[in-house]
C-alpha atoms as a PDB file:
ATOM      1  CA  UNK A   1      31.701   4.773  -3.031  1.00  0.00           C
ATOM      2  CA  UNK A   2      33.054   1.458  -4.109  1.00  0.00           C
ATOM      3  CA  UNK A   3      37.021   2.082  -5.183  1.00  0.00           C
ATOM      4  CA  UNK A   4      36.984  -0.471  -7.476  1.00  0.00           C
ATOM      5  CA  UNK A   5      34.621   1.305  -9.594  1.00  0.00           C
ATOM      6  CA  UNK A   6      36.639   3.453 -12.181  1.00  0.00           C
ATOM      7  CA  UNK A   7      36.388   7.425 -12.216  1.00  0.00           C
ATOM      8  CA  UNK A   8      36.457   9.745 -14.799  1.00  0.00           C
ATOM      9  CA  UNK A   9      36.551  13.437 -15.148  1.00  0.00           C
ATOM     10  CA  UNK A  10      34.510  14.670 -18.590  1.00  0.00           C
ATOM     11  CA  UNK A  11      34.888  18.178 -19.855  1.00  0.00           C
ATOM     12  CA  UNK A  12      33.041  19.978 -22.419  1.00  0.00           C
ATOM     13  CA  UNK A  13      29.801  18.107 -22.149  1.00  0.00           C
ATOM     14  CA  UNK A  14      27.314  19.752 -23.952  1.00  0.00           C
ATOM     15  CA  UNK A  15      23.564  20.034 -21.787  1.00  0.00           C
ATOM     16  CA  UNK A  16      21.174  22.541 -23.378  1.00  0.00           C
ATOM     17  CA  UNK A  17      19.667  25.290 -21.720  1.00  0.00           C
ATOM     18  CA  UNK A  18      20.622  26.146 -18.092  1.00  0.00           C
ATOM     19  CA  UNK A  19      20.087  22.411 -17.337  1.00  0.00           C
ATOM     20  CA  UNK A  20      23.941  22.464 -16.178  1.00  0.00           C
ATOM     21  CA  UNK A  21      23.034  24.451 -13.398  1.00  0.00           C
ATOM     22  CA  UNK A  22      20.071  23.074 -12.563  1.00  0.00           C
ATOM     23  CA  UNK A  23      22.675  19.275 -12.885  1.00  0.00           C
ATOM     24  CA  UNK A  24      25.367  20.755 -10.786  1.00  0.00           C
ATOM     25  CA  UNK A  25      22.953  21.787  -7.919  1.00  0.00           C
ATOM     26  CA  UNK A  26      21.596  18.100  -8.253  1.00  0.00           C
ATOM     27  CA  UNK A  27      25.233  16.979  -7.838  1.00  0.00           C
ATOM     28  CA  UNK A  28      25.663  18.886  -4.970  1.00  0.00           C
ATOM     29  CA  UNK A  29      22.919  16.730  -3.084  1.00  0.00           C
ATOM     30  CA  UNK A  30      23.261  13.549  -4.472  1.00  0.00           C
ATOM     31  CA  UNK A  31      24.590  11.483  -7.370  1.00  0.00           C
ATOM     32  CA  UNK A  32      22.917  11.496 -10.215  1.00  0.00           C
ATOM     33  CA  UNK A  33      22.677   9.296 -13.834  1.00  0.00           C
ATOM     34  CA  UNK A  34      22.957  10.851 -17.097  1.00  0.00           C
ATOM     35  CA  UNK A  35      22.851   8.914 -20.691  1.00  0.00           C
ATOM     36  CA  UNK A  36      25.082   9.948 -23.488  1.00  0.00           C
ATOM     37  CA  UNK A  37      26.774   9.014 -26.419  1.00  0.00           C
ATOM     38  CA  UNK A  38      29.983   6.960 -25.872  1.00  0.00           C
ATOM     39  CA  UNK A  39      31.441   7.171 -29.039  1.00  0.00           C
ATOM     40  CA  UNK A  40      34.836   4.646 -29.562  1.00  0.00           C
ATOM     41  CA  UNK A  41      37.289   7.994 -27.886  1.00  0.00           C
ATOM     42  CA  UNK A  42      34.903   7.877 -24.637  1.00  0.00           C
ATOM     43  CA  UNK A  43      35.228   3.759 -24.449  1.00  0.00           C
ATOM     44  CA  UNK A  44      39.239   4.069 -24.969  1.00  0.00           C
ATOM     45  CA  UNK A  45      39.693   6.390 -21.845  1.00  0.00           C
ATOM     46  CA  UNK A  46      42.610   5.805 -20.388  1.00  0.00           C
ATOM     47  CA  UNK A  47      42.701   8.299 -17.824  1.00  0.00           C
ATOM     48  CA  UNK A  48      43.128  12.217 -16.838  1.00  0.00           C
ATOM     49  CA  UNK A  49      40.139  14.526 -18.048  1.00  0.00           C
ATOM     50  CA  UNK A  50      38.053  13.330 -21.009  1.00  0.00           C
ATOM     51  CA  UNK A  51      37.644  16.207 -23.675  1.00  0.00           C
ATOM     52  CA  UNK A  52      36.247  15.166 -27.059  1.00  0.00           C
ATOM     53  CA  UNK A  53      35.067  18.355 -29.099  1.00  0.00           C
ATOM     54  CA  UNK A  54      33.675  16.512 -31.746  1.00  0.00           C
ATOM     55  CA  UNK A  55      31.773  14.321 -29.552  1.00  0.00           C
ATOM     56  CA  UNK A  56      27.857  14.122 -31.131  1.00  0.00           C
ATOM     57  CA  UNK A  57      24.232  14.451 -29.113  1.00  0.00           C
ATOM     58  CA  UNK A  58      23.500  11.328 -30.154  1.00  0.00           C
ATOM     59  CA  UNK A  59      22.694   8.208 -30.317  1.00  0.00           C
ATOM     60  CA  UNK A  60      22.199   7.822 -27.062  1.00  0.00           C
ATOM     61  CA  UNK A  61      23.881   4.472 -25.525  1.00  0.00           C
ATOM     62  CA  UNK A  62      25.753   5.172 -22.674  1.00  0.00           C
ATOM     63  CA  UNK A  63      24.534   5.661 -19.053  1.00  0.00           C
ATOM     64  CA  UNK A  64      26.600   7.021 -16.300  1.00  0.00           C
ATOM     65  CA  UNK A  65      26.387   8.513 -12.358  1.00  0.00           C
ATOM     66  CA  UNK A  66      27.934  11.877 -12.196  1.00  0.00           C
ATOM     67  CA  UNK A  67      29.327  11.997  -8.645  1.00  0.00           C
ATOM     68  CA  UNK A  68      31.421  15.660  -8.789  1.00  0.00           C
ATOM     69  CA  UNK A  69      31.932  18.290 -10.465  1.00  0.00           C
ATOM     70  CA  UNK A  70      34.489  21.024 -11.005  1.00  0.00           C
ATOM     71  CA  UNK A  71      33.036  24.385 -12.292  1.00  0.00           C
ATOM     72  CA  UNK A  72      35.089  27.650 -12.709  1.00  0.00           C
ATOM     73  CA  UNK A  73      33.188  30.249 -14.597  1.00  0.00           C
ATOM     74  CA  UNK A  74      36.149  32.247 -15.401  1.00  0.00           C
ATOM     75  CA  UNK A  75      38.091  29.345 -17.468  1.00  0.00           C
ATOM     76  CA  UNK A  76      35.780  26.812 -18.994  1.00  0.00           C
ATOM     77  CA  UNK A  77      38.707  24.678 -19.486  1.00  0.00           C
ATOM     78  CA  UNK A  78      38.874  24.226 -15.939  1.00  0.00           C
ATOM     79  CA  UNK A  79      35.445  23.286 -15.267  1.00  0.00           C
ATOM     80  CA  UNK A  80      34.453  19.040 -15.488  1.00  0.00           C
ATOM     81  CA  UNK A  81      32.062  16.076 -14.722  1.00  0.00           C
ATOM     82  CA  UNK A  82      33.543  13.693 -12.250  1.00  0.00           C
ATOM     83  CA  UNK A  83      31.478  10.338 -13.364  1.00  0.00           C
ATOM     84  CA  UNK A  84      31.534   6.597 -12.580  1.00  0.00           C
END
């Protein structure tokens, strides 16, 4: 991992179906790129863990390699993306 690459952490993303799962065995392996919508909150992230509610599906313009993940079933509010 190159450290001059910046790091994020990205709650509340919203992937339909049981593709989270399927996304957070991926991450387990390997890193892996997902697009998204990066609206003007996500590209004024400053630091700590992202959480825009009001964040929309689309448009799609935004690519990124989700490297981590924190999942705790008991407290979603606990669980995040680590991404790059």
């Amino acid at each position: 991992t190159d450290p001059t690459i910046s790091k994020a952490a990205m709650a509340g993303i919203r992937i339909p179906g049981q593709n989270a799962r399927v996304l957070r065995a991926m991450v387990s392996l390997f890193p892996v790129v997902i697009y998204l919508n990066a609206n003007s909150k996500f590209m004024a992230y400053g630091g700590g863990i992202f959480r825009d509610p009001e964040c929309e599906l689309s448009p799609i313009n935004h690519a990124v390699v989700v490297e981590g993940y924190n999942y705790d079933p008991a407290n979603a509010d606990n669980s995040y993306w680590i991404v790059r």
